[in-house]
C-alpha atoms as a PDB file:
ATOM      1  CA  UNK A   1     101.429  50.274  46.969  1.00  0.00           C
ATOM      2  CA  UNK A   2     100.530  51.766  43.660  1.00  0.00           C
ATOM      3  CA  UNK A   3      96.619  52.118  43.799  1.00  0.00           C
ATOM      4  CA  UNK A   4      95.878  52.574  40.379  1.00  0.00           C
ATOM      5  CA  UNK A   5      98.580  49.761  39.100  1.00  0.00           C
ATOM      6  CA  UNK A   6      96.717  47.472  42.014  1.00  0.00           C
ATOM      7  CA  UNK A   7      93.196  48.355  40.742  1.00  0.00           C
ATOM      8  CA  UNK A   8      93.960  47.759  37.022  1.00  0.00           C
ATOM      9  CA  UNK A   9      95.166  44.129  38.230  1.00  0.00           C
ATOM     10  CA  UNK A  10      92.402  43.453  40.483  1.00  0.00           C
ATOM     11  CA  UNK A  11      89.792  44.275  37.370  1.00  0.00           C
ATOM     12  CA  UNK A  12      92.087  42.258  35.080  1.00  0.00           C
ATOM     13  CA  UNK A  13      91.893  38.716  37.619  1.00  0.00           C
ATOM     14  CA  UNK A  14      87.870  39.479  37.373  1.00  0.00           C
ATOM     15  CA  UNK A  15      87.471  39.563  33.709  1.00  0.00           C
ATOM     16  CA  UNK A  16      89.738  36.739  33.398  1.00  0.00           C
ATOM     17  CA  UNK A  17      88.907  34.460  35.905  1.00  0.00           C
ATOM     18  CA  UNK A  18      92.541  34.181  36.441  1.00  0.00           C
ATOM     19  CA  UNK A  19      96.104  35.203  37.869  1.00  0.00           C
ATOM     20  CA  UNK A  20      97.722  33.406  35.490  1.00  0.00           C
ATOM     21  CA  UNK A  21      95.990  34.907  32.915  1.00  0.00           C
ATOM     22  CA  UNK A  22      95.772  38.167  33.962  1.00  0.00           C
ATOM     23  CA  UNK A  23      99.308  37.970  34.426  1.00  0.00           C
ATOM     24  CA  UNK A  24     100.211  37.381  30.619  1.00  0.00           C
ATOM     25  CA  UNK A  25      98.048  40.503  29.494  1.00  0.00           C
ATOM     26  CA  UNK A  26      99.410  42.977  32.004  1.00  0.00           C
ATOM     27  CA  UNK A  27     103.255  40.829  31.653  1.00  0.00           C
ATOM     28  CA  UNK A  28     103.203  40.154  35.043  1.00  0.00           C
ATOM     29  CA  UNK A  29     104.309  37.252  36.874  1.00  0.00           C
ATOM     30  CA  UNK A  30     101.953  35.187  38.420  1.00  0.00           C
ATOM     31  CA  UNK A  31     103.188  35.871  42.077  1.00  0.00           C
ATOM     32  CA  UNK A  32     103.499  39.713  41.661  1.00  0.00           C
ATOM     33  CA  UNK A  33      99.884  39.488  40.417  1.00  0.00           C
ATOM     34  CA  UNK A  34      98.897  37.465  43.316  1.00  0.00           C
ATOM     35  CA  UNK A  35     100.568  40.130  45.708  1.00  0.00           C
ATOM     36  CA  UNK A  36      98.993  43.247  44.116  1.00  0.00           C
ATOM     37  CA  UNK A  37      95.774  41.820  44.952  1.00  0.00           C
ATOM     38  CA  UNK A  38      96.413  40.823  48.567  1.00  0.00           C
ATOM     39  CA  UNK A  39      97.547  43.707  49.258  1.00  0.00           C
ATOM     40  CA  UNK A  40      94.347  45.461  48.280  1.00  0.00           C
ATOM     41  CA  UNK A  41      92.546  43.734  50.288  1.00  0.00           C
ATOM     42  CA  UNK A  42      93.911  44.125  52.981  1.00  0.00           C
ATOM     43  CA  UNK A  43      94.409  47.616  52.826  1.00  0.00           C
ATOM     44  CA  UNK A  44      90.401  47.765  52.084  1.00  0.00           C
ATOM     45  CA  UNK A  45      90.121  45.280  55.048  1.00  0.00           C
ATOM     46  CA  UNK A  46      88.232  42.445  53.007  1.00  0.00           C
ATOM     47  CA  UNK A  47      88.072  39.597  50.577  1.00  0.00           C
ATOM     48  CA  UNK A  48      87.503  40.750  46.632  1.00  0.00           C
ATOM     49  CA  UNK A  49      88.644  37.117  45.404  1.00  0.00           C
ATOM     50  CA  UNK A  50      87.207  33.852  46.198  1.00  0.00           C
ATOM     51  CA  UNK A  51      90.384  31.378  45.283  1.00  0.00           C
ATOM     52  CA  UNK A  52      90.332  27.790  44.702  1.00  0.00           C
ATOM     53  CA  UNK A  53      92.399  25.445  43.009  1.00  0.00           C
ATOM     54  CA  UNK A  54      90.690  25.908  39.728  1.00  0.00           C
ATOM     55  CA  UNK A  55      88.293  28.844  39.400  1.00  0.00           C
ATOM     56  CA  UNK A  56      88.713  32.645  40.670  1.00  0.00           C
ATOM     57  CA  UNK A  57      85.613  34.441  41.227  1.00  0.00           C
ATOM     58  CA  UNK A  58      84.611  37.734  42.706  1.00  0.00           C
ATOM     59  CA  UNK A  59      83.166  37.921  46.183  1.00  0.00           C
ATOM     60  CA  UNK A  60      79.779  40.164  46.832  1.00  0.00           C
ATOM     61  CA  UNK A  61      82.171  42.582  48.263  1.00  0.00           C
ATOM     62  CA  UNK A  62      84.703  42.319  45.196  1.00  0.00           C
ATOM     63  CA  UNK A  63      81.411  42.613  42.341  1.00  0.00           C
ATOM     64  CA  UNK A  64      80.590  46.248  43.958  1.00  0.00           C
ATOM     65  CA  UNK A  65      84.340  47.022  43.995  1.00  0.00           C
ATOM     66  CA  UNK A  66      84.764  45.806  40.478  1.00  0.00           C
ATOM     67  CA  UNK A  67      82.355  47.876  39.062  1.00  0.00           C
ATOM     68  CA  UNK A  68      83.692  51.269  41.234  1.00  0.00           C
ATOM     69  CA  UNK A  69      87.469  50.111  39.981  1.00  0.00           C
ATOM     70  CA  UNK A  70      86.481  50.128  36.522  1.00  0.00           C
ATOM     71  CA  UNK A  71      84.642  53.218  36.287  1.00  0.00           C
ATOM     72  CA  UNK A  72      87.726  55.092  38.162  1.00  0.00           C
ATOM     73  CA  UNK A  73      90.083  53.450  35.628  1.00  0.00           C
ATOM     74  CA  UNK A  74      87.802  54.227  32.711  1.00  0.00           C
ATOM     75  CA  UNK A  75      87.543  58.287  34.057  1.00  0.00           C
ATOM     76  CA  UNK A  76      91.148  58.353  34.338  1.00  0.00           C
ATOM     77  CA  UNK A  77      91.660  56.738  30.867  1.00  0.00           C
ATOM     78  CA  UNK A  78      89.581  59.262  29.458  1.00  0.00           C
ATOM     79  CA  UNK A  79      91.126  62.142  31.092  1.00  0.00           C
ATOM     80  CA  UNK A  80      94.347  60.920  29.499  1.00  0.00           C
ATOM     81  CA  UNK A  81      92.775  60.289  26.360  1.00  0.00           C
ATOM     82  CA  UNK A  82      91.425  63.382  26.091  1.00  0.00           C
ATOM     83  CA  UNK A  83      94.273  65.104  27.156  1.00  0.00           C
ATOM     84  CA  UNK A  84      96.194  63.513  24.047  1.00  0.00           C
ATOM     85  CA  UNK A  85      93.493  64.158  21.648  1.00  0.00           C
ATOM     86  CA  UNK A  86      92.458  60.609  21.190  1.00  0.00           C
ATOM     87  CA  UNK A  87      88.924  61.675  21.881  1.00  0.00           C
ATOM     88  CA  UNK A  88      88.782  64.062  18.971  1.00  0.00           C
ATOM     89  CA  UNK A  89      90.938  62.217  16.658  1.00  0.00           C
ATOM     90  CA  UNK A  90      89.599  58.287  15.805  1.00  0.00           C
ATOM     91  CA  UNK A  91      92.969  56.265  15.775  1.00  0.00           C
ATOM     92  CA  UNK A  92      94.156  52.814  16.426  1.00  0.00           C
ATOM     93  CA  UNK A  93      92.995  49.457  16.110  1.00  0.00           C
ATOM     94  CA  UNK A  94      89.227  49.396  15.867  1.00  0.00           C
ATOM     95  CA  UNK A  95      87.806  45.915  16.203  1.00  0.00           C
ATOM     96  CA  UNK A  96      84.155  44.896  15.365  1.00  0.00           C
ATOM     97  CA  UNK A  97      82.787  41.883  15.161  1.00  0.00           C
ATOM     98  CA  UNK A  98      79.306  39.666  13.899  1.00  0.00           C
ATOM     99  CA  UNK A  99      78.473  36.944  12.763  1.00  0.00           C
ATOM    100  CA  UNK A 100      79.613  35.398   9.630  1.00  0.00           C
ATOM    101  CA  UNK A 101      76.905  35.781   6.912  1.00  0.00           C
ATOM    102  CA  UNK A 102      75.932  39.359   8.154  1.00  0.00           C
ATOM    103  CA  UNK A 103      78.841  40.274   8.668  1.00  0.00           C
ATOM    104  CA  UNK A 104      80.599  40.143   5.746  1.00  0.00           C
ATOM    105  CA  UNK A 105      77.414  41.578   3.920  1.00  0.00           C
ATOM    106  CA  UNK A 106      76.484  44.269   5.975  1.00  0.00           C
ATOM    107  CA  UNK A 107      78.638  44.743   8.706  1.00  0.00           C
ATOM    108  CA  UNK A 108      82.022  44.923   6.274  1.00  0.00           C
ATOM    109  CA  UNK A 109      80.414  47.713   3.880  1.00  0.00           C
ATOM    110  CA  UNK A 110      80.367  49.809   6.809  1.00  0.00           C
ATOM    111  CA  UNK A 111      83.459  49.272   8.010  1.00  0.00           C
ATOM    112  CA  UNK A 112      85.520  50.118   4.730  1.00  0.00           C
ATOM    113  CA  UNK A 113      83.127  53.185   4.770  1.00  0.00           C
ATOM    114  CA  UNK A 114      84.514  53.769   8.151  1.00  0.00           C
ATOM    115  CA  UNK A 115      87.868  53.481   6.994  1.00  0.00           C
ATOM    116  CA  UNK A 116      87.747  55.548   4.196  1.00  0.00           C
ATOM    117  CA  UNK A 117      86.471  58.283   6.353  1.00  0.00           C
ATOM    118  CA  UNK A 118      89.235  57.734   9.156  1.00  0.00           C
ATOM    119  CA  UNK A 119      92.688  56.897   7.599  1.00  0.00           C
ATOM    120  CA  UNK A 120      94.321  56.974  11.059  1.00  0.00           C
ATOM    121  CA  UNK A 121      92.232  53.443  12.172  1.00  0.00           C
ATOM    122  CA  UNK A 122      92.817  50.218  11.529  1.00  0.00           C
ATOM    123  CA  UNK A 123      89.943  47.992  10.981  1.00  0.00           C
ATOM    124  CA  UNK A 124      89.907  44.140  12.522  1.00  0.00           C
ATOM    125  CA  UNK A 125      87.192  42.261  11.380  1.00  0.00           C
ATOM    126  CA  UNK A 126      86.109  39.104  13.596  1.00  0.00           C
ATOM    127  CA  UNK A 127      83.279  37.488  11.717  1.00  0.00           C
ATOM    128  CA  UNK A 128      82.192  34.352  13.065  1.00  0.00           C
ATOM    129  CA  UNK A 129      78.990  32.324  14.003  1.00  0.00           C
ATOM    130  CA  UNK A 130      79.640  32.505  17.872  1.00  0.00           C
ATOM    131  CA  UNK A 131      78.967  34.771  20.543  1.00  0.00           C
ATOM    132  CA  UNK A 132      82.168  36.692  20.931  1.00  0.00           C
ATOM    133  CA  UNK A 133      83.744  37.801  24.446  1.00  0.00           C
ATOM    134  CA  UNK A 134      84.337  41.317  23.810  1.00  0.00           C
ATOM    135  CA  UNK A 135      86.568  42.073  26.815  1.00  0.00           C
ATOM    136  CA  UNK A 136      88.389  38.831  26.284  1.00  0.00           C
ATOM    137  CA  UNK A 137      89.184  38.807  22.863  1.00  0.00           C
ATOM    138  CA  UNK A 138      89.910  42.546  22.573  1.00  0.00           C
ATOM    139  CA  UNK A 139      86.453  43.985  20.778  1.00  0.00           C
ATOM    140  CA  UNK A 140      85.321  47.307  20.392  1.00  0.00           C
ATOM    141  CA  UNK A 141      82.166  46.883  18.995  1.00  0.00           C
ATOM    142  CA  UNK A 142      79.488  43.972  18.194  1.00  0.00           C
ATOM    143  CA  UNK A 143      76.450  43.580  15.933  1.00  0.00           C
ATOM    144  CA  UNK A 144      74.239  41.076  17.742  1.00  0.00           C
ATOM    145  CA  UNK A 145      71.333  39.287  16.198  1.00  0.00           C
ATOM    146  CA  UNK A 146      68.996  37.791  19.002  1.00  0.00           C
ATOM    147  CA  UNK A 147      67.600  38.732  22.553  1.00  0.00           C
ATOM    148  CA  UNK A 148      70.744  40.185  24.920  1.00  0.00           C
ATOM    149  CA  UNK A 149      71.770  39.229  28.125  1.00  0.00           C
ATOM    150  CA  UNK A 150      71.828  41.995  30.876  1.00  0.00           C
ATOM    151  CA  UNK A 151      75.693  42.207  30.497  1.00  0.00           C
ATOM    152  CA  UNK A 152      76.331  46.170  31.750  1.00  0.00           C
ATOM    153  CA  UNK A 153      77.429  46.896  27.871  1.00  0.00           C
ATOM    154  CA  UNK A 154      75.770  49.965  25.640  1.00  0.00           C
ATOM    155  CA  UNK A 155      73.221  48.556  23.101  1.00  0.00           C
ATOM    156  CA  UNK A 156      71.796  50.432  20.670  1.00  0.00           C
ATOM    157  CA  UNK A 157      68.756  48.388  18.612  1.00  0.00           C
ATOM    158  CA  UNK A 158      68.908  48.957  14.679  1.00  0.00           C
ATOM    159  CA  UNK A 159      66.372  46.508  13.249  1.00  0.00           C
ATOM    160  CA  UNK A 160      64.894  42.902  14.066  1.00  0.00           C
ATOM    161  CA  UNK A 161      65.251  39.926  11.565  1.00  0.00           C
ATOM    162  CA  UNK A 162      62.730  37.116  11.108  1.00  0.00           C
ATOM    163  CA  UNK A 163      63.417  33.100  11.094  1.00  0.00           C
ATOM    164  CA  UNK A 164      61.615  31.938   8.006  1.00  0.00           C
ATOM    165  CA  UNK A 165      61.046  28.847   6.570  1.00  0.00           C
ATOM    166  CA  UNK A 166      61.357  28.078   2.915  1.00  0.00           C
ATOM    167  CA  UNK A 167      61.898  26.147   0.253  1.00  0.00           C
ATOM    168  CA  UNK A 168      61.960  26.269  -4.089  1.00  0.00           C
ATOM    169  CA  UNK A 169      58.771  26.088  -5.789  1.00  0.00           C
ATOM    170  CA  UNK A 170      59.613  23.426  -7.334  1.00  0.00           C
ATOM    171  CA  UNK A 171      59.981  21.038  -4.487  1.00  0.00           C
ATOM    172  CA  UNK A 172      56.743  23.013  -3.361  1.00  0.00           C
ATOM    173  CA  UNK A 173      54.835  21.128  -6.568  1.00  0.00           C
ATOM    174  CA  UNK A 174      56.104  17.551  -6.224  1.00  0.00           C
ATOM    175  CA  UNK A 175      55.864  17.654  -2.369  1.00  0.00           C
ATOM    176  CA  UNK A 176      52.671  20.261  -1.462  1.00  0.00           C
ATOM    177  CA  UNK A 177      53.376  23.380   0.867  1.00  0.00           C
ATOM    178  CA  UNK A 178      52.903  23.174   4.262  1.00  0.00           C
ATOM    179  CA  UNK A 179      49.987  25.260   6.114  1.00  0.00           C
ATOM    180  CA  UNK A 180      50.318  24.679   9.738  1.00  0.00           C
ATOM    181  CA  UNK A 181      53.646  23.722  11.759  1.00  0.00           C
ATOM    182  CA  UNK A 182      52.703  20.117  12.535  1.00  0.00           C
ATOM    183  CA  UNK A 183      52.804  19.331   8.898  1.00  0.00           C
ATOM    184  CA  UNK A 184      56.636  19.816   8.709  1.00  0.00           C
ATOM    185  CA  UNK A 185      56.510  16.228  10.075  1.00  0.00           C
ATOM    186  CA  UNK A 186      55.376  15.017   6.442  1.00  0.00           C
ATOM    187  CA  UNK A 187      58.620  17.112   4.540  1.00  0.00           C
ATOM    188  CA  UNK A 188      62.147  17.057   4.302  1.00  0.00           C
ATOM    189  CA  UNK A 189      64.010  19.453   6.125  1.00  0.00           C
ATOM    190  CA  UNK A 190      67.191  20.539   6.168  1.00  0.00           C
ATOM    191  CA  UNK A 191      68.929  21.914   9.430  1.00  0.00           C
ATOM    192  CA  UNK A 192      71.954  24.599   9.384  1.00  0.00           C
ATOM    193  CA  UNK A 193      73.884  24.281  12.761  1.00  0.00           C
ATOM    194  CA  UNK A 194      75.847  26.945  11.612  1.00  0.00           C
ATOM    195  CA  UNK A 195      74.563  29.108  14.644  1.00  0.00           C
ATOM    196  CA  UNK A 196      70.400  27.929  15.882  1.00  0.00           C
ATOM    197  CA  UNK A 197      71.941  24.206  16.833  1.00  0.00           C
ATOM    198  CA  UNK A 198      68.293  23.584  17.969  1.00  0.00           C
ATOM    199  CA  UNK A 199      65.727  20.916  16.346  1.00  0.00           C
ATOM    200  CA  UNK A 200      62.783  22.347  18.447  1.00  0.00           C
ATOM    201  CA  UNK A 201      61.588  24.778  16.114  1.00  0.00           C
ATOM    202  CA  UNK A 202      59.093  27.761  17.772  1.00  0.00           C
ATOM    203  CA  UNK A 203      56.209  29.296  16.156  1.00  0.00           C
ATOM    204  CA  UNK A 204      53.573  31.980  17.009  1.00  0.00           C
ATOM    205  CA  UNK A 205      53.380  35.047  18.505  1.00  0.00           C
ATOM    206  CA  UNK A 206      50.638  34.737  21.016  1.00  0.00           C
ATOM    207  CA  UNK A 207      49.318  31.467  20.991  1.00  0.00           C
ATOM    208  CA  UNK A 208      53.080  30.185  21.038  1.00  0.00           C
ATOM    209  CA  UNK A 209      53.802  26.228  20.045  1.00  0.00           C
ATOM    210  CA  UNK A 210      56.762  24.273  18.962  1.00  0.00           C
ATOM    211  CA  UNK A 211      57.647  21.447  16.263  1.00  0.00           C
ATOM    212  CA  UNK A 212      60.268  18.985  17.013  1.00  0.00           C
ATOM    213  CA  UNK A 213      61.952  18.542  13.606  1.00  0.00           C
ATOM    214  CA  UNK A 214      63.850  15.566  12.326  1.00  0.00           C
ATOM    215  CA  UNK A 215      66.305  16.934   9.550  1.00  0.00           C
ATOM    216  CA  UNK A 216      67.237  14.653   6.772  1.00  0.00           C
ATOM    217  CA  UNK A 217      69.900  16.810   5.690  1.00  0.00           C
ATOM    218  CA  UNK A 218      72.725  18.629   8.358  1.00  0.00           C
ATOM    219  CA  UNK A 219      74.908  21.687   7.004  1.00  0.00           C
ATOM    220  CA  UNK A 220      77.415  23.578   8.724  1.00  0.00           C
ATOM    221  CA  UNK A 221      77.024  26.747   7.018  1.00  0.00           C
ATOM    222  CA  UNK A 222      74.072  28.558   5.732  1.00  0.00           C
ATOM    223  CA  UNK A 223      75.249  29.170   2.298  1.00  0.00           C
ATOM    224  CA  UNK A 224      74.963  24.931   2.130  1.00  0.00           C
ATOM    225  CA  UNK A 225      71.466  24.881   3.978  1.00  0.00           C
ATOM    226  CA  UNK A 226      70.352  27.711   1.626  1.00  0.00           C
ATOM    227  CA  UNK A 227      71.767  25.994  -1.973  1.00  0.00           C
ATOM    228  CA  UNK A 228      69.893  22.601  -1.302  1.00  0.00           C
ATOM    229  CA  UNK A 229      66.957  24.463  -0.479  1.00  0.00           C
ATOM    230  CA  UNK A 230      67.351  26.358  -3.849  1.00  0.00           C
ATOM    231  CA  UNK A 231      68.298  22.999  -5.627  1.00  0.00           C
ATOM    232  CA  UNK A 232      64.664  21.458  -4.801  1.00  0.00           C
ATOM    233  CA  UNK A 233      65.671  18.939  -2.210  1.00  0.00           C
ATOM    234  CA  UNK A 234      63.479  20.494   0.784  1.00  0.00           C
ATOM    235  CA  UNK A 235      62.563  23.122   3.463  1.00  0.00           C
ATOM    236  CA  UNK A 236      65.014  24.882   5.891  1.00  0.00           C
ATOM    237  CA  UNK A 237      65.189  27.460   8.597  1.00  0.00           C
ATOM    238  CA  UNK A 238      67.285  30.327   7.975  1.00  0.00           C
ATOM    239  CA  UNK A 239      66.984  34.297   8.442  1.00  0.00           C
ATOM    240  CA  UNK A 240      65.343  36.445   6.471  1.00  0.00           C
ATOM    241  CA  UNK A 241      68.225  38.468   5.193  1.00  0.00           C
ATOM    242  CA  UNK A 242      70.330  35.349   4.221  1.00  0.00           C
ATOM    243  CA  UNK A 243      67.858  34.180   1.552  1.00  0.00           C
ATOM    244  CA  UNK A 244      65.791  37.174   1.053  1.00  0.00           C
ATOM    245  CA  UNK A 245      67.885  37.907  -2.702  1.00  0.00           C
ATOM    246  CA  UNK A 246      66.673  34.270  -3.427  1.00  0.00           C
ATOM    247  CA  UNK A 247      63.376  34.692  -2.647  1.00  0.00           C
ATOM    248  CA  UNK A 248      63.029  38.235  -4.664  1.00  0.00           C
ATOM    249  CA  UNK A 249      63.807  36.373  -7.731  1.00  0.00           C
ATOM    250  CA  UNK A 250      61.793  33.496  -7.426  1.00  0.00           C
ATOM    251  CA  UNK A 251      64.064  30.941  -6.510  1.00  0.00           C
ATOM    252  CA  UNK A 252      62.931  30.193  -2.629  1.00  0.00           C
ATOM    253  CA  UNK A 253      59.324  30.873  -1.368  1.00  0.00           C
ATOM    254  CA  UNK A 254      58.400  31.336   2.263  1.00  0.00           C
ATOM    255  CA  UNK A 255      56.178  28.786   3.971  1.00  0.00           C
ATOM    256  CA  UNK A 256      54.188  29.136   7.442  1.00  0.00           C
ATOM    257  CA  UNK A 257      54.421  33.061   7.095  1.00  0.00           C
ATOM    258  CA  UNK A 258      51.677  33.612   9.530  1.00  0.00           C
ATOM    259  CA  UNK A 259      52.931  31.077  12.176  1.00  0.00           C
ATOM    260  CA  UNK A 260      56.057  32.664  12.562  1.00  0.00           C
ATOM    261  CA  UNK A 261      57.304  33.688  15.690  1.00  0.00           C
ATOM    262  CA  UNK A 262      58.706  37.314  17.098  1.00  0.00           C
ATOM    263  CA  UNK A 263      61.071  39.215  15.092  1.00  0.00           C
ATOM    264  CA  UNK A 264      64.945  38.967  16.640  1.00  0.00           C
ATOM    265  CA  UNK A 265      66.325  42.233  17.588  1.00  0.00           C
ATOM    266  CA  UNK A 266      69.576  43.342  16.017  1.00  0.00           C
ATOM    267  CA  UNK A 267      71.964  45.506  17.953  1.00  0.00           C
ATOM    268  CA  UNK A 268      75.008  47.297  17.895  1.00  0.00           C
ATOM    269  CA  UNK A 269      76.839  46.971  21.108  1.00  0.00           C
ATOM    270  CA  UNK A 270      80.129  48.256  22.756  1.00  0.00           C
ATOM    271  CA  UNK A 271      81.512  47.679  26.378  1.00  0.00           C
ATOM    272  CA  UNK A 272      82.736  52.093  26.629  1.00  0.00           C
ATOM    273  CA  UNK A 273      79.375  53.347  27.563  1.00  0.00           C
ATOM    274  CA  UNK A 274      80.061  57.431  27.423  1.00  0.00           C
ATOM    275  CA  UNK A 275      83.845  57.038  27.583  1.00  0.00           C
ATOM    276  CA  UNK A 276      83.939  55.377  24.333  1.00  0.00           C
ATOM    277  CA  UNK A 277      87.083  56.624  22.749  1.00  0.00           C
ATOM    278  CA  UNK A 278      86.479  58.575  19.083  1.00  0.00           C
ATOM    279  CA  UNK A 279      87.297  55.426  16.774  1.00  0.00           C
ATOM    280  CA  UNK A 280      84.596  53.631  18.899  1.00  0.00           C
ATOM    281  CA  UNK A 281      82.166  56.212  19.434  1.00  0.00           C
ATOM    282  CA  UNK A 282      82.333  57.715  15.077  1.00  0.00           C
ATOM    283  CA  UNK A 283      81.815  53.684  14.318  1.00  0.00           C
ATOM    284  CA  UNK A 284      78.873  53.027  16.413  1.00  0.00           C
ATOM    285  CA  UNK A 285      76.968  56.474  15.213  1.00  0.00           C
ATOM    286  CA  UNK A 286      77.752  55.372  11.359  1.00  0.00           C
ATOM    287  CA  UNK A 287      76.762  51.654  11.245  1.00  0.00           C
ATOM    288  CA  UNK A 288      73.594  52.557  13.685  1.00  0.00           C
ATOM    289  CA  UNK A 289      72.679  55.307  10.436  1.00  0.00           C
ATOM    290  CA  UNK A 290      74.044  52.348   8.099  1.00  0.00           C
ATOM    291  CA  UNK A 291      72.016  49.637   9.439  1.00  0.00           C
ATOM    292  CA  UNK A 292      68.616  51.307  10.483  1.00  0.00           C
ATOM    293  CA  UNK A 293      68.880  52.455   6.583  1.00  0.00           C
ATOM    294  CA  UNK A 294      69.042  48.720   5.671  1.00  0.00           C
ATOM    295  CA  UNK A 295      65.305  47.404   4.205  1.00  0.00           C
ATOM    296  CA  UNK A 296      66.848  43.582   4.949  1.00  0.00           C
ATOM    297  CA  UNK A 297      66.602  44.606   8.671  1.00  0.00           C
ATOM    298  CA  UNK A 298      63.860  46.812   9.180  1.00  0.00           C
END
């Protein structure tokens, strides 16, 4: 049996939650994936897999083996790596990904810096307003706005971003401002499910509460959630760096400044840890100088 070949399918069943799958990304049949594995375990003398007819998941025995398999792959892909000078020398495909709004406006700046700098990388941009799978879908590196699960990846915190509410002056005059949560009961709001689906709004830092809104208004995206609060026609929820050109000229004003909750952490994240390969590694070190630069985020 070839150890390393039968570790490298073993890891890719975990992550996938599948033979089948694993099986298409290695180009393996189904079967031969299904043998590699059983005959790791029983030359280790134990089950890694727990098999049914629908779901695949690691035993307690196969989580401590999955993380010892992928830190052995990981050293030997770096002393290959290095050994071809892809540790000195970014090249590739880099992807990164964020979500939509901030990442086309900050994230995107950064990367074409990136590029500019490294002409032997190709950049992949995955900007969307869900939490991407970065093993799954093939990323190399995140920005995350929000709180992060305890998922084993390197995070490195750049800046935190508030939720505000706000709305145009003039709606302001011909419906009053509100100065205390409750009182959003008494306005029209308008609710972006473009990535906070939630109607249970949270205020407060230390004496913590919550308003149950009831939106007149739905949008899908920010930018729509953000131009009928401009136009007048009530309040919304957004973050501060989506409308904070808006309100620097005037045209949105924040309400319930000192109700609002704690900042959201923003982070730049990658799955390598220290064996990050160059492209990842020259990346993450630029958009953490990039974005801790950024006054929209800090």
């Amino acid at each position: 049996m070839d150890r390393w070949h039968a570790m490298k399918t073993f890891v890719k069943v975990a992550e996938t939650g599948s033979f089948a799958d694993a099986g298409r990304q290695l180009h393996m049949s189904p079967p031969a994936v299904t043998r590699a594995v059983s005959a790791m375990e029983a030359l280790i003398g134990t089950r890694l897999l727990s098999r049914t007819t629908r779901t695949v998941k690691l035993t307690e025995a196969g989580c401590r083996y999955y993380e010892d398999c992928r830190r052995i792959l990981s050293d030997i892909a770096e002393a290959e790596a290095s050994a071809a000078g892809v540790y000195a020398n970014p090249g590739g495909t880099l992807t990164v990904t964020g979500s939509a709004m901030f990442g086309q406006e900050h994230v995107l700046p950064i990367m074409l810096e990136y590029l500019d700098r490294y002409p032997s990388v190709t950049g992949r941009s995955l900007f969307v307003d869900r939490i991407v799978n970065m093993i799954e879908e093939g990323v190399d590196v995140a920005v995350r706005i929000g709180h992060l699960q305890d998922s084993g990846q390197s995070a490195i915190k750049v800046g935190s971003i508030r939720r505000i509410i706000c709305g145009a002056p003039a709606y302001m005059e011909k419906h009053g401002t509100p100065s205390v949560p409750a009182e959003l009961a008494q306005h029209r709001i308008i609710a972006s499910t473009a990535a906070w689906t939630s109607l249970e709004w949270r205020f407060g830092r230390k004496d913590k509460t919550s308003v149950n809104v009831h939106p007149l208004l739905f949008c899908n995206t920010n930018e729509s959630a953000m131009a009928a609060a401009e136009g007048g026609w009530g309040l919304t929820r957004l973050l501060s760096y989506q409308v904070a050109p808006a309100i620097s000229i005037g045209r949105l004003k924040v309400v319930l400044a000192d109700h609002e909750e704690e900042p959201l952490p923003v982070h730049v994240v990658h799955t390598e840890g220290r064996h990050a390969p160059a492209k990842v590694r020259a990346f993450v070190d630029l958009a953490v100088e990039r974005l801790r630069q950024n006054p929209l985020i800090n």
